[in-house]
ModelCIF file with pLDDT and N, C-alpha, C, O atoms, coordinates in Angstrom:
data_MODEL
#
_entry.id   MODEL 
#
_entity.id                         1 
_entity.type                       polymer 
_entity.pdbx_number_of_molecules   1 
#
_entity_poly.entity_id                      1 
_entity_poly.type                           'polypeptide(L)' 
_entity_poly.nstd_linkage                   no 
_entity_poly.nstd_monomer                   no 
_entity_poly.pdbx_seq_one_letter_code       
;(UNK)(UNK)(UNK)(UNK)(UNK)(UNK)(UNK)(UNK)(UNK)(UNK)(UNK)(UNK)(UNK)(UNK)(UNK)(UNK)
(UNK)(UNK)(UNK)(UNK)(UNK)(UNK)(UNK)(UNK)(UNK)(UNK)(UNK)(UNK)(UNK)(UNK)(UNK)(UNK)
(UNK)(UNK)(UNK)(UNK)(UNK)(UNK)(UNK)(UNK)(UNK)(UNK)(UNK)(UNK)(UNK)(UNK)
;
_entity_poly.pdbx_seq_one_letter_code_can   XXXXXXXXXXXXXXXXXXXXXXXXXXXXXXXXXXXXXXXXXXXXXX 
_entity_poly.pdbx_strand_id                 A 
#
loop_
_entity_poly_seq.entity_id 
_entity_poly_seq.num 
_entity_poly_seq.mon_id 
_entity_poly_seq.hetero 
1 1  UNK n 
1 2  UNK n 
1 3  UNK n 
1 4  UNK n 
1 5  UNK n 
1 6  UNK n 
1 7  UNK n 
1 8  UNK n 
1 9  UNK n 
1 10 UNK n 
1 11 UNK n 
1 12 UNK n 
1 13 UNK n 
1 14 UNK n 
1 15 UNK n 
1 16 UNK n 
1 17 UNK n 
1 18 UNK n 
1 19 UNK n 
1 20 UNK n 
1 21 UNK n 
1 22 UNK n 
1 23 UNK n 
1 24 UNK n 
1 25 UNK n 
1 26 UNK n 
1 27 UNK n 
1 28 UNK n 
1 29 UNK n 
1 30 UNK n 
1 31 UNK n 
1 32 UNK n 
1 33 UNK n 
1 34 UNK n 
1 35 UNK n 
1 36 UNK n 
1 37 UNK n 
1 38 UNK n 
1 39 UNK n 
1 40 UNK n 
1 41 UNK n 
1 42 UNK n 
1 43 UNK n 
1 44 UNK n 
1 45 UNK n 
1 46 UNK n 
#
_struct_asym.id          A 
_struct_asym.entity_id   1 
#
loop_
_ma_qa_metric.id 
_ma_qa_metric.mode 
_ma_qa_metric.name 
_ma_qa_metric.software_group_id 
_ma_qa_metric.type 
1 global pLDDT . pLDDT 
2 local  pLDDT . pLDDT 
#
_ma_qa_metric_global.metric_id      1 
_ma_qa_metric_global.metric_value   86.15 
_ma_qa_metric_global.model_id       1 
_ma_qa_metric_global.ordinal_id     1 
#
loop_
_ma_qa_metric_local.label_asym_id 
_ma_qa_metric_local.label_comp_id 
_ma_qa_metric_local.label_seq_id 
_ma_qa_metric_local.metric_id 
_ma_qa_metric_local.metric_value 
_ma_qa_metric_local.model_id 
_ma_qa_metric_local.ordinal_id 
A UNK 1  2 87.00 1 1  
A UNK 2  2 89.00 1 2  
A UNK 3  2 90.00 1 3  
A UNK 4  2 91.00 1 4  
A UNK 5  2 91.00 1 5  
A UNK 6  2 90.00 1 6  
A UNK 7  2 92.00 1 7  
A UNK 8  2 91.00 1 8  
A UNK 9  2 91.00 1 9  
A UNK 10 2 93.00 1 10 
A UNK 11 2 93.00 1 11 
A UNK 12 2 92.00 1 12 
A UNK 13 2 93.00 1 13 
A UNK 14 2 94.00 1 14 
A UNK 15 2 93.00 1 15 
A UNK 16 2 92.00 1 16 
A UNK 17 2 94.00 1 17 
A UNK 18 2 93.00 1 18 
A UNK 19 2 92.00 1 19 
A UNK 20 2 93.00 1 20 
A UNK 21 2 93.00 1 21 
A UNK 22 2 90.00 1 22 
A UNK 23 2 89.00 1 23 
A UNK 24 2 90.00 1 24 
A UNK 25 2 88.00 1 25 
A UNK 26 2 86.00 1 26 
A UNK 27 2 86.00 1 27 
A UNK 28 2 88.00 1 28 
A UNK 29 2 88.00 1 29 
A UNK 30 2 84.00 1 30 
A UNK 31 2 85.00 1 31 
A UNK 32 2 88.00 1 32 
A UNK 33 2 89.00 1 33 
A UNK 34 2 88.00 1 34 
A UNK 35 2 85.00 1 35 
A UNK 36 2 82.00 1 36 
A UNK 37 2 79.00 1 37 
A UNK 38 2 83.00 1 38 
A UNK 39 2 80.00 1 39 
A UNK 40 2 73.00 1 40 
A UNK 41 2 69.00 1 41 
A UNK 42 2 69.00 1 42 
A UNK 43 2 68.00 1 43 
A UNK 44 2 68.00 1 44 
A UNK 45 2 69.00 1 45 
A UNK 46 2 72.00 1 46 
#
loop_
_atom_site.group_PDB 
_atom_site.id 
_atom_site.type_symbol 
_atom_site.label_atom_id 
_atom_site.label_alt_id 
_atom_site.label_comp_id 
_atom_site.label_asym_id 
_atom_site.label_entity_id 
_atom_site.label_seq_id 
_atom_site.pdbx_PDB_ins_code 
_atom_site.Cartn_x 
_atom_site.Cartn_y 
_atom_site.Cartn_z 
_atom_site.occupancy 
_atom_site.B_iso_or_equiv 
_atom_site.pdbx_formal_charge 
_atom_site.auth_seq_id 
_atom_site.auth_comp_id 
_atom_site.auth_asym_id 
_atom_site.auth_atom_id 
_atom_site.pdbx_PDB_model_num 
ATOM 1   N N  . UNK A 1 1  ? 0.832   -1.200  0.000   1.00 87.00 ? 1  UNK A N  1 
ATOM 2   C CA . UNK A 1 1  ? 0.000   0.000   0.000   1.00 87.00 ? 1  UNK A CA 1 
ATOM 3   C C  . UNK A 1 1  ? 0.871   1.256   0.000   1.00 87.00 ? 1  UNK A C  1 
ATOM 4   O O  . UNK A 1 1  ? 0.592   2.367   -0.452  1.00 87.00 ? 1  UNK A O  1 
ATOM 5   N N  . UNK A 1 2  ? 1.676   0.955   0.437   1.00 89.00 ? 2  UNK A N  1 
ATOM 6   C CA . UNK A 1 2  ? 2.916   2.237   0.857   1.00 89.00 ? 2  UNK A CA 1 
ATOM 7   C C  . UNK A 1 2  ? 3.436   2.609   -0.169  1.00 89.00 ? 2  UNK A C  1 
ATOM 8   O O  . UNK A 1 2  ? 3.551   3.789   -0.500  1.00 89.00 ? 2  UNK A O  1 
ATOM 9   N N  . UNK A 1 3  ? 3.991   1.199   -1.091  1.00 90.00 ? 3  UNK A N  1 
ATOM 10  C CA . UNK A 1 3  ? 4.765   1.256   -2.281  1.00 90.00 ? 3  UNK A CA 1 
ATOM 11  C C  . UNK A 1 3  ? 4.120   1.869   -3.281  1.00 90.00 ? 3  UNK A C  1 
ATOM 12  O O  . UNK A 1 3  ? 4.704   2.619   -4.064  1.00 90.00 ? 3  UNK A O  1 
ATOM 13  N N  . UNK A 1 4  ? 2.972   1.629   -3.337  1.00 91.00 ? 4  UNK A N  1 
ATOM 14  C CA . UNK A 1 4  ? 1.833   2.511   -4.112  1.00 91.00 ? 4  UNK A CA 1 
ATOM 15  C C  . UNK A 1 4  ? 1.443   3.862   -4.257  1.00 91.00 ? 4  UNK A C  1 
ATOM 16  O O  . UNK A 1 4  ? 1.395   4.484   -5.317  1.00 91.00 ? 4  UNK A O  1 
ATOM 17  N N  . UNK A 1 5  ? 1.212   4.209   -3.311  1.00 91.00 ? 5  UNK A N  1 
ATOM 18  C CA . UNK A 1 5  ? 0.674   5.856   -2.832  1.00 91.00 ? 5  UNK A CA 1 
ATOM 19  C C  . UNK A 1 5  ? 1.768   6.418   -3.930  1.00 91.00 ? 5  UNK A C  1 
ATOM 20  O O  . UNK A 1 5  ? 2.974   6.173   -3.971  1.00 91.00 ? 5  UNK A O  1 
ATOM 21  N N  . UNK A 1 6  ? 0.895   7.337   -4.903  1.00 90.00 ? 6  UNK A N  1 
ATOM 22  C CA . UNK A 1 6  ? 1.240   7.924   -5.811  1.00 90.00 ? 6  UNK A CA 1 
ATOM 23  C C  . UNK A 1 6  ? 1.539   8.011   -6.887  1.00 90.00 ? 6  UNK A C  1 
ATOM 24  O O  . UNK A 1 6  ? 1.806   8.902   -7.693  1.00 90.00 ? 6  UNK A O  1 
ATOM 25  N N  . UNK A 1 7  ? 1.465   6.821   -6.847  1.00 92.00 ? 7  UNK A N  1 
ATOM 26  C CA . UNK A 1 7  ? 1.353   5.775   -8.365  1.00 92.00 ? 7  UNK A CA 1 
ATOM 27  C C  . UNK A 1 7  ? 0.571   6.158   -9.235  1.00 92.00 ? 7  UNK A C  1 
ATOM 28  O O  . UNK A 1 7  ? -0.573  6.531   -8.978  1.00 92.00 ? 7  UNK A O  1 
ATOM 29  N N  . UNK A 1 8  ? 1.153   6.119   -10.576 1.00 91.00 ? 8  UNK A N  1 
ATOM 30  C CA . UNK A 1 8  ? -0.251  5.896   -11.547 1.00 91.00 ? 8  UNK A CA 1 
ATOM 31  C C  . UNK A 1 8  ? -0.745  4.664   -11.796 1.00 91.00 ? 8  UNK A C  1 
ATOM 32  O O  . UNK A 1 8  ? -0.276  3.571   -11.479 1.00 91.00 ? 8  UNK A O  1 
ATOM 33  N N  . UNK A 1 9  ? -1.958  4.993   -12.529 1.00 91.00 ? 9  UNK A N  1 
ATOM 34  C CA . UNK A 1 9  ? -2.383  3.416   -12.716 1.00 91.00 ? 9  UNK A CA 1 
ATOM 35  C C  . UNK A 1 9  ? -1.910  2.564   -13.230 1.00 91.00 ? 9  UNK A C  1 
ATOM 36  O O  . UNK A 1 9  ? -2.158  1.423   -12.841 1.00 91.00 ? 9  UNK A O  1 
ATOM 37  N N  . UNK A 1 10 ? -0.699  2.888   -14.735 1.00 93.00 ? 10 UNK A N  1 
ATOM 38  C CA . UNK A 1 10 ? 0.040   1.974   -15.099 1.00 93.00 ? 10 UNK A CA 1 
ATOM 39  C C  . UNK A 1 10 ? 0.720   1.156   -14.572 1.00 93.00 ? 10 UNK A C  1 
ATOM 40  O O  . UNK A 1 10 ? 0.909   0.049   -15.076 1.00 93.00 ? 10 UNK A O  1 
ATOM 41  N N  . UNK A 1 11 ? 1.356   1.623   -13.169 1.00 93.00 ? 11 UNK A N  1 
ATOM 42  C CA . UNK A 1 11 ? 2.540   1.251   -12.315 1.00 93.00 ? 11 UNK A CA 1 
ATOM 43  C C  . UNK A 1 11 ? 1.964   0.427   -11.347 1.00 93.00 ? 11 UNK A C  1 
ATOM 44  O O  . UNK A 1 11 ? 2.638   -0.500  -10.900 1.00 93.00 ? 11 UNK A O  1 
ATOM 45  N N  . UNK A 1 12 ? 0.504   0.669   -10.840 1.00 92.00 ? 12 UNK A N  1 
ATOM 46  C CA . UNK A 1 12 ? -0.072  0.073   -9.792  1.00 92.00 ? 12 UNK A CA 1 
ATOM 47  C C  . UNK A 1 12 ? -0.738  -1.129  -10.255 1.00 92.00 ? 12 UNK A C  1 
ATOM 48  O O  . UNK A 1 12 ? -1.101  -2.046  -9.518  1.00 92.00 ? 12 UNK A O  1 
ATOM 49  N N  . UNK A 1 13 ? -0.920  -1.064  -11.861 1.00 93.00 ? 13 UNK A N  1 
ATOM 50  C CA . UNK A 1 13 ? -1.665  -2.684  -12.458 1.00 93.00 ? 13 UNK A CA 1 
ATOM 51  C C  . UNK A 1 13 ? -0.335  -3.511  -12.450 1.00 93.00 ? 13 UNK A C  1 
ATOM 52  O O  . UNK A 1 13 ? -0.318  -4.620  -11.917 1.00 93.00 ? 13 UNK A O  1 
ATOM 53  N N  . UNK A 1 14 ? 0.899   -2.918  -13.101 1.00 94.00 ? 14 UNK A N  1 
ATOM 54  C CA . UNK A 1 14 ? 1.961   -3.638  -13.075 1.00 94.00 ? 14 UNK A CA 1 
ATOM 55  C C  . UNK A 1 14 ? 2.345   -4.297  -11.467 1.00 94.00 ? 14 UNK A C  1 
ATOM 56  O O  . UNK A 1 14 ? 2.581   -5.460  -11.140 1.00 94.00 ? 14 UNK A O  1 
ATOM 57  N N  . UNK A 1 15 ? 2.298   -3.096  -10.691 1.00 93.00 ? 15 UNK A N  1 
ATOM 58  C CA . UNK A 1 15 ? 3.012   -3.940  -9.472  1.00 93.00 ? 15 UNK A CA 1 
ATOM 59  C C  . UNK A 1 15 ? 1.562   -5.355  -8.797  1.00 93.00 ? 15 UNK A C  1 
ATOM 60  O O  . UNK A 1 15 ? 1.796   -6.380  -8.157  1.00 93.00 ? 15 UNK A O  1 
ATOM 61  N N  . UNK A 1 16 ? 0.099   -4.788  -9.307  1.00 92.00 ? 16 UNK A N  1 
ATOM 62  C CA . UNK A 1 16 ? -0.451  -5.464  -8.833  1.00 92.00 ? 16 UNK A CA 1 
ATOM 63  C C  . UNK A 1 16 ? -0.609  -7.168  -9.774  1.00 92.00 ? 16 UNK A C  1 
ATOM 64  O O  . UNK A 1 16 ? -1.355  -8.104  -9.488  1.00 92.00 ? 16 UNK A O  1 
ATOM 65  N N  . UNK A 1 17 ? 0.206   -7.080  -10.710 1.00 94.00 ? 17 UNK A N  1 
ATOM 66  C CA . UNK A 1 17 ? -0.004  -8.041  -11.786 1.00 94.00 ? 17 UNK A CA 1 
ATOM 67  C C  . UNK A 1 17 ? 1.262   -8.927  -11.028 1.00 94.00 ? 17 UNK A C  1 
ATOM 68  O O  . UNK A 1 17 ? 1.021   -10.015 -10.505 1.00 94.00 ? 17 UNK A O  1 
ATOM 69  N N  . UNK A 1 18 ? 2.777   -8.267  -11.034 1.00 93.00 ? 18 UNK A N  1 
ATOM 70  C CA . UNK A 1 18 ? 3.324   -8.591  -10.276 1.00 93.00 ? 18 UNK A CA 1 
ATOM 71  C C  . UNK A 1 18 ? 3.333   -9.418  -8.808  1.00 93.00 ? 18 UNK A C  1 
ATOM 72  O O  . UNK A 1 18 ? 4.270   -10.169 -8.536  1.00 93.00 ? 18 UNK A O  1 
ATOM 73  N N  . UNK A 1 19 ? 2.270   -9.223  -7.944  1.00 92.00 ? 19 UNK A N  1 
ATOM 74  C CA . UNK A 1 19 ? 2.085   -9.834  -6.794  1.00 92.00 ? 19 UNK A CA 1 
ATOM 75  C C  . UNK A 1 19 ? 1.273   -10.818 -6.833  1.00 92.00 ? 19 UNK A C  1 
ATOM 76  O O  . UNK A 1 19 ? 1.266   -11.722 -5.997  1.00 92.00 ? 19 UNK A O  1 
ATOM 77  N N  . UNK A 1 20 ? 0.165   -10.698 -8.251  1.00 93.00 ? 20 UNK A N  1 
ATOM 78  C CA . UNK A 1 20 ? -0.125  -11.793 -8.669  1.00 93.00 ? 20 UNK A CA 1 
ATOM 79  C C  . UNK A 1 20 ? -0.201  -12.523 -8.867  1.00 93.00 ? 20 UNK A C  1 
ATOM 80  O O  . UNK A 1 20 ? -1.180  -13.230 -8.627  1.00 93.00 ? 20 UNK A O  1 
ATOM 81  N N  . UNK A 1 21 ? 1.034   -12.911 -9.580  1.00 93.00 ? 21 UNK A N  1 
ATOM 82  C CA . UNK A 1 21 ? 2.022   -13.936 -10.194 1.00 93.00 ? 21 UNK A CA 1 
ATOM 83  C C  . UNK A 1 21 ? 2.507   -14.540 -8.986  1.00 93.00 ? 21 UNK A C  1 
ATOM 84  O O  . UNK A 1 21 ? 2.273   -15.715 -8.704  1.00 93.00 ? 21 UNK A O  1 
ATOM 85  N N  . UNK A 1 22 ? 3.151   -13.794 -8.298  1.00 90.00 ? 22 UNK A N  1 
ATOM 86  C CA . UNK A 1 22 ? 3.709   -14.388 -7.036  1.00 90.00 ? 22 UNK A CA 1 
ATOM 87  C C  . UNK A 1 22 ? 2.978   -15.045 -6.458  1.00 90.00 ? 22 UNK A C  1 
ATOM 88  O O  . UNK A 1 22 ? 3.491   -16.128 -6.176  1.00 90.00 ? 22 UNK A O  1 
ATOM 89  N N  . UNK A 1 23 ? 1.840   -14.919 -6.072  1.00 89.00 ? 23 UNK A N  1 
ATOM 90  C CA . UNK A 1 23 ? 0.870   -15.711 -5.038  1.00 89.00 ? 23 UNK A CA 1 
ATOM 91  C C  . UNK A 1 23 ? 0.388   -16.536 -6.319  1.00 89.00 ? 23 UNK A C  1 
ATOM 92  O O  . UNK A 1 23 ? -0.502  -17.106 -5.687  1.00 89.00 ? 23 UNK A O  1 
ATOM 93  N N  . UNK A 1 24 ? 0.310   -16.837 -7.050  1.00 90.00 ? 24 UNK A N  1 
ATOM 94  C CA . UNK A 1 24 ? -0.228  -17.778 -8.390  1.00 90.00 ? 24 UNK A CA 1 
ATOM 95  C C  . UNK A 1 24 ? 1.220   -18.927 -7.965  1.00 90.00 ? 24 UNK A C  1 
ATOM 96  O O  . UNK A 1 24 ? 0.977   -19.955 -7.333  1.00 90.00 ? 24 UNK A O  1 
ATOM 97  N N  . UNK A 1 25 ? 2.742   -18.572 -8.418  1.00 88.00 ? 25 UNK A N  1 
ATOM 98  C CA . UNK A 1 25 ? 3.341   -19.430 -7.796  1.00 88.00 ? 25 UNK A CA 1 
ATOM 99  C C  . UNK A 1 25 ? 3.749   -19.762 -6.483  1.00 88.00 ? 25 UNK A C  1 
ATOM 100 O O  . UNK A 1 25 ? 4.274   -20.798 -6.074  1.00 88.00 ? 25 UNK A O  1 
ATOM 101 N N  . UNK A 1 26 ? 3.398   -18.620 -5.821  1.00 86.00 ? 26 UNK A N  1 
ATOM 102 C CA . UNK A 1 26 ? 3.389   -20.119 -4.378  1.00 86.00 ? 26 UNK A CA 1 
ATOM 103 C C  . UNK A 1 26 ? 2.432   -20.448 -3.932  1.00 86.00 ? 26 UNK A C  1 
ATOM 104 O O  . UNK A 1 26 ? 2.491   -20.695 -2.727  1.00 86.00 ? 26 UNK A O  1 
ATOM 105 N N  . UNK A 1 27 ? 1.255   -20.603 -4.531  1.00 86.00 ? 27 UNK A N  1 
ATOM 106 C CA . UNK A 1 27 ? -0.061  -21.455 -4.594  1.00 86.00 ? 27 UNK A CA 1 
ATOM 107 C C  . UNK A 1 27 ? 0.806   -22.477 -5.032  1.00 86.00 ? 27 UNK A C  1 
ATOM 108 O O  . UNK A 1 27 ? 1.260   -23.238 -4.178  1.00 86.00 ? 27 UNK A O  1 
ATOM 109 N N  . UNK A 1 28 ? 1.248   -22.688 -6.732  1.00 88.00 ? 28 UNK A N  1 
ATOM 110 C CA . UNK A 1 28 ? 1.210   -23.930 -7.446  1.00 88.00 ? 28 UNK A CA 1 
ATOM 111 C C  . UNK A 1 28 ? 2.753   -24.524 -6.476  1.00 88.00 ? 28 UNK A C  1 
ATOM 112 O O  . UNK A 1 28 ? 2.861   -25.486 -5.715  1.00 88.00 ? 28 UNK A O  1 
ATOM 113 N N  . UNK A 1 29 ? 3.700   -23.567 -6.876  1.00 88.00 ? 29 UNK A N  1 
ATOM 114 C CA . UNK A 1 29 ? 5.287   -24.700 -6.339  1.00 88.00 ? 29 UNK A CA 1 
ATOM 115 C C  . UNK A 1 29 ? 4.735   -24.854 -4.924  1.00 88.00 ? 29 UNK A C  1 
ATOM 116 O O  . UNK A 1 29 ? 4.368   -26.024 -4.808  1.00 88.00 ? 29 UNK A O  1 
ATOM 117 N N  . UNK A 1 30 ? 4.526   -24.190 -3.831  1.00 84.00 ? 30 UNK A N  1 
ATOM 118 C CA . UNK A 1 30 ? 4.254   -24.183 -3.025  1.00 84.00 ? 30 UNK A CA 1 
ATOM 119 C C  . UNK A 1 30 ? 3.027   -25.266 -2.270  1.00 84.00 ? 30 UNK A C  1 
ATOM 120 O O  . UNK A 1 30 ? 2.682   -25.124 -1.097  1.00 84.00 ? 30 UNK A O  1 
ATOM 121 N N  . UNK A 1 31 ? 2.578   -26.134 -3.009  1.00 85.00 ? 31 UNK A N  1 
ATOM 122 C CA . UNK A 1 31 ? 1.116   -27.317 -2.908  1.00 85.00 ? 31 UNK A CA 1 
ATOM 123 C C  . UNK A 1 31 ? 2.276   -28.781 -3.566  1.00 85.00 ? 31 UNK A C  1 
ATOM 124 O O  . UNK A 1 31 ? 1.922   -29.960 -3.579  1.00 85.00 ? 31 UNK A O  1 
ATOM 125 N N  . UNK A 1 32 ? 3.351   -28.373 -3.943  1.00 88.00 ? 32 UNK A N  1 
ATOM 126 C CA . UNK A 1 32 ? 4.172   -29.297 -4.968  1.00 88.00 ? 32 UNK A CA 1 
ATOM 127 C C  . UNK A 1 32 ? 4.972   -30.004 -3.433  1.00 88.00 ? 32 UNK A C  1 
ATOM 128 O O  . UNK A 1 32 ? 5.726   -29.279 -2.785  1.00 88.00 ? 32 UNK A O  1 
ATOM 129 N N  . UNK A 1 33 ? 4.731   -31.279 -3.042  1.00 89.00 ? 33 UNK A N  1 
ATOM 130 C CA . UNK A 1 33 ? 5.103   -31.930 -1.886  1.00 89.00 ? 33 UNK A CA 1 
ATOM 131 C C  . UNK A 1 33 ? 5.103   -30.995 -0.602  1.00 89.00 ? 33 UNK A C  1 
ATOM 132 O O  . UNK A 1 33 ? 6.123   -30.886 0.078   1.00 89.00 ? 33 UNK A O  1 
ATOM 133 N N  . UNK A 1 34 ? 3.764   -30.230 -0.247  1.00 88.00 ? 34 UNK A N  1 
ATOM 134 C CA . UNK A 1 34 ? 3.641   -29.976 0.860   1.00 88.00 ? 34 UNK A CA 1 
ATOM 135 C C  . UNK A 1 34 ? 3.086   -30.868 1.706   1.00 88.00 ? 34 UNK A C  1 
ATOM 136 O O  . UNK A 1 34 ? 2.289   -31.648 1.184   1.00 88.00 ? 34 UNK A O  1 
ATOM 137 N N  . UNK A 1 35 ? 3.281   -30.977 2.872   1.00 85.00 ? 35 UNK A N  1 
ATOM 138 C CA . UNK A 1 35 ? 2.869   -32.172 4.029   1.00 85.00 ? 35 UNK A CA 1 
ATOM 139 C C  . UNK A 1 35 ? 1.916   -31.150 4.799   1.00 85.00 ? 35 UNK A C  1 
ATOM 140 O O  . UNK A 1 35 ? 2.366   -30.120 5.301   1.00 85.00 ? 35 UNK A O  1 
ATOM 141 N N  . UNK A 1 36 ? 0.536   -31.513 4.858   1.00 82.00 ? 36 UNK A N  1 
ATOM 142 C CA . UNK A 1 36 ? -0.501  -31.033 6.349   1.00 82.00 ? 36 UNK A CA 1 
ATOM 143 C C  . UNK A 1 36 ? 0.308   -31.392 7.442   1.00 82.00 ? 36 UNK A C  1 
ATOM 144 O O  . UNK A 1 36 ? 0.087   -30.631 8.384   1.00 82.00 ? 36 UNK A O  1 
ATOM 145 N N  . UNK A 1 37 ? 1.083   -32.168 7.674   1.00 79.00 ? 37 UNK A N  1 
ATOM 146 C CA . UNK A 1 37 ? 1.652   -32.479 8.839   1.00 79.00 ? 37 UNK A CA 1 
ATOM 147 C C  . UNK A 1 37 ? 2.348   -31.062 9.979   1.00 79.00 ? 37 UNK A C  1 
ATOM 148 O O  . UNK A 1 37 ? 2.474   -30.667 11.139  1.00 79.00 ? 37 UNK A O  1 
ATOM 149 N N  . UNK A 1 38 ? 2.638   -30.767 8.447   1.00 83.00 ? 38 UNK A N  1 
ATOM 150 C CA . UNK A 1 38 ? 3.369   -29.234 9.101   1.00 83.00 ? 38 UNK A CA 1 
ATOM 151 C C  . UNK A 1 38 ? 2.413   -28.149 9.653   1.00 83.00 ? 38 UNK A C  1 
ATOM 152 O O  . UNK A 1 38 ? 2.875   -27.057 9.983   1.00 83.00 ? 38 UNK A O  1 
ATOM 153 N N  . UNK A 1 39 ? 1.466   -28.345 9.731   1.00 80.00 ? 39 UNK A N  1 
ATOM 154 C CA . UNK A 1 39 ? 0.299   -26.992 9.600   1.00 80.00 ? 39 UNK A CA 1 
ATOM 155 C C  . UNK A 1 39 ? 0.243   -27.575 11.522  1.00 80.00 ? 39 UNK A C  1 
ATOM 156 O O  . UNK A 1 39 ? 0.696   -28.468 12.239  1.00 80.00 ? 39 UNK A O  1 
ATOM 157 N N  . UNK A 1 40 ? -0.439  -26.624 11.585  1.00 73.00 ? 40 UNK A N  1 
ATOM 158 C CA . UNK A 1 40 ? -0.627  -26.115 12.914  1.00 73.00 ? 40 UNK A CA 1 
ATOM 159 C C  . UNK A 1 40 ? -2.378  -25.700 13.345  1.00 73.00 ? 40 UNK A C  1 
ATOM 160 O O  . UNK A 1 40 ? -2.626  -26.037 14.503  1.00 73.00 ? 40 UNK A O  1 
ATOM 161 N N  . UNK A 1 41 ? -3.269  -25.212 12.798  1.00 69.00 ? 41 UNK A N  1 
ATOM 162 C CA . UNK A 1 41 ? -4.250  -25.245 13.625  1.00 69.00 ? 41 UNK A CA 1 
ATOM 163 C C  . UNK A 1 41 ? -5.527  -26.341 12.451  1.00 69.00 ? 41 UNK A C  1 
ATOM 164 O O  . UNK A 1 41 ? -6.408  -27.108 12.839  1.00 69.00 ? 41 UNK A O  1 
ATOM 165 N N  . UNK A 1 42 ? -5.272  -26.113 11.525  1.00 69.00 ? 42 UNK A N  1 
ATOM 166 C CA . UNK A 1 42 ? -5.498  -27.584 10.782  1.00 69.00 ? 42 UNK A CA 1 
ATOM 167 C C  . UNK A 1 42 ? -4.893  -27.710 9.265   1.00 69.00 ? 42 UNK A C  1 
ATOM 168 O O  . UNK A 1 42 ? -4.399  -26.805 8.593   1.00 69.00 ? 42 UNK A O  1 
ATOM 169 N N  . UNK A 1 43 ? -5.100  -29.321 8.853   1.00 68.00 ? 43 UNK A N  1 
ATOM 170 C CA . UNK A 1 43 ? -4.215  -29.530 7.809   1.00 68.00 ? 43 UNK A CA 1 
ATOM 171 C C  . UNK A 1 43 ? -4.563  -29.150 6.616   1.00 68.00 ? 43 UNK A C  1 
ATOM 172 O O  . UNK A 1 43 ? -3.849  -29.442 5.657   1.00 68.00 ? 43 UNK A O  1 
ATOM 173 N N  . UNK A 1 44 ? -6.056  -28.223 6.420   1.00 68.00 ? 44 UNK A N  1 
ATOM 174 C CA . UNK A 1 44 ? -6.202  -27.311 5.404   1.00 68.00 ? 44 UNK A CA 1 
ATOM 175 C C  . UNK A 1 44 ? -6.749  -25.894 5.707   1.00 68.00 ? 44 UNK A C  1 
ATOM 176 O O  . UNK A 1 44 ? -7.274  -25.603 6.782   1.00 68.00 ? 44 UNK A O  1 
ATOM 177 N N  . UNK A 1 45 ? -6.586  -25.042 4.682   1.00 69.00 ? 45 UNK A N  1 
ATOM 178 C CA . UNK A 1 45 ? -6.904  -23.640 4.807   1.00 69.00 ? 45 UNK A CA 1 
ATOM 179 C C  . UNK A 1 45 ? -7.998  -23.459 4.019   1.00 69.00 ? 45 UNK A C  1 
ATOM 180 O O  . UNK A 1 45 ? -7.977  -23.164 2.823   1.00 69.00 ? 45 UNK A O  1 
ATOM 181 N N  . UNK A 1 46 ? -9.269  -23.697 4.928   1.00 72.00 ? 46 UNK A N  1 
ATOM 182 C CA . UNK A 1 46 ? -10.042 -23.570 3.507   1.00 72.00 ? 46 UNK A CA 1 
ATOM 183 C C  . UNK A 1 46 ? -11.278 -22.893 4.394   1.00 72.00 ? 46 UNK A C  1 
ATOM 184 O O  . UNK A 1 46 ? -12.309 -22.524 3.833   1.00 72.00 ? 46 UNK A O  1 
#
């Protein structure tokens, strides 16, 4: 939000396309041999 303030919109679709992507891959690599074992208040987030 910080990084933003003052942005134009070009810059703010880019950075938001950007963070996008990111949470798109560590959804996918990130589900790629994960163990519930590891989780802590339960073994899905849903």
């Amino acid at each position: 939000q910080a990084h933003l303030q003052g942005r134009g919109p070009a810059e703010r679709r880019r950075c938001y396309a950007e963070v996008m992507d990111l949470v798109a891959r560590m959804s996918l690599r990130g589900g790629e041999g994960f163990d519930p074992a590891w989780t802590w208040q339960t073994p899905r987030y849903d």
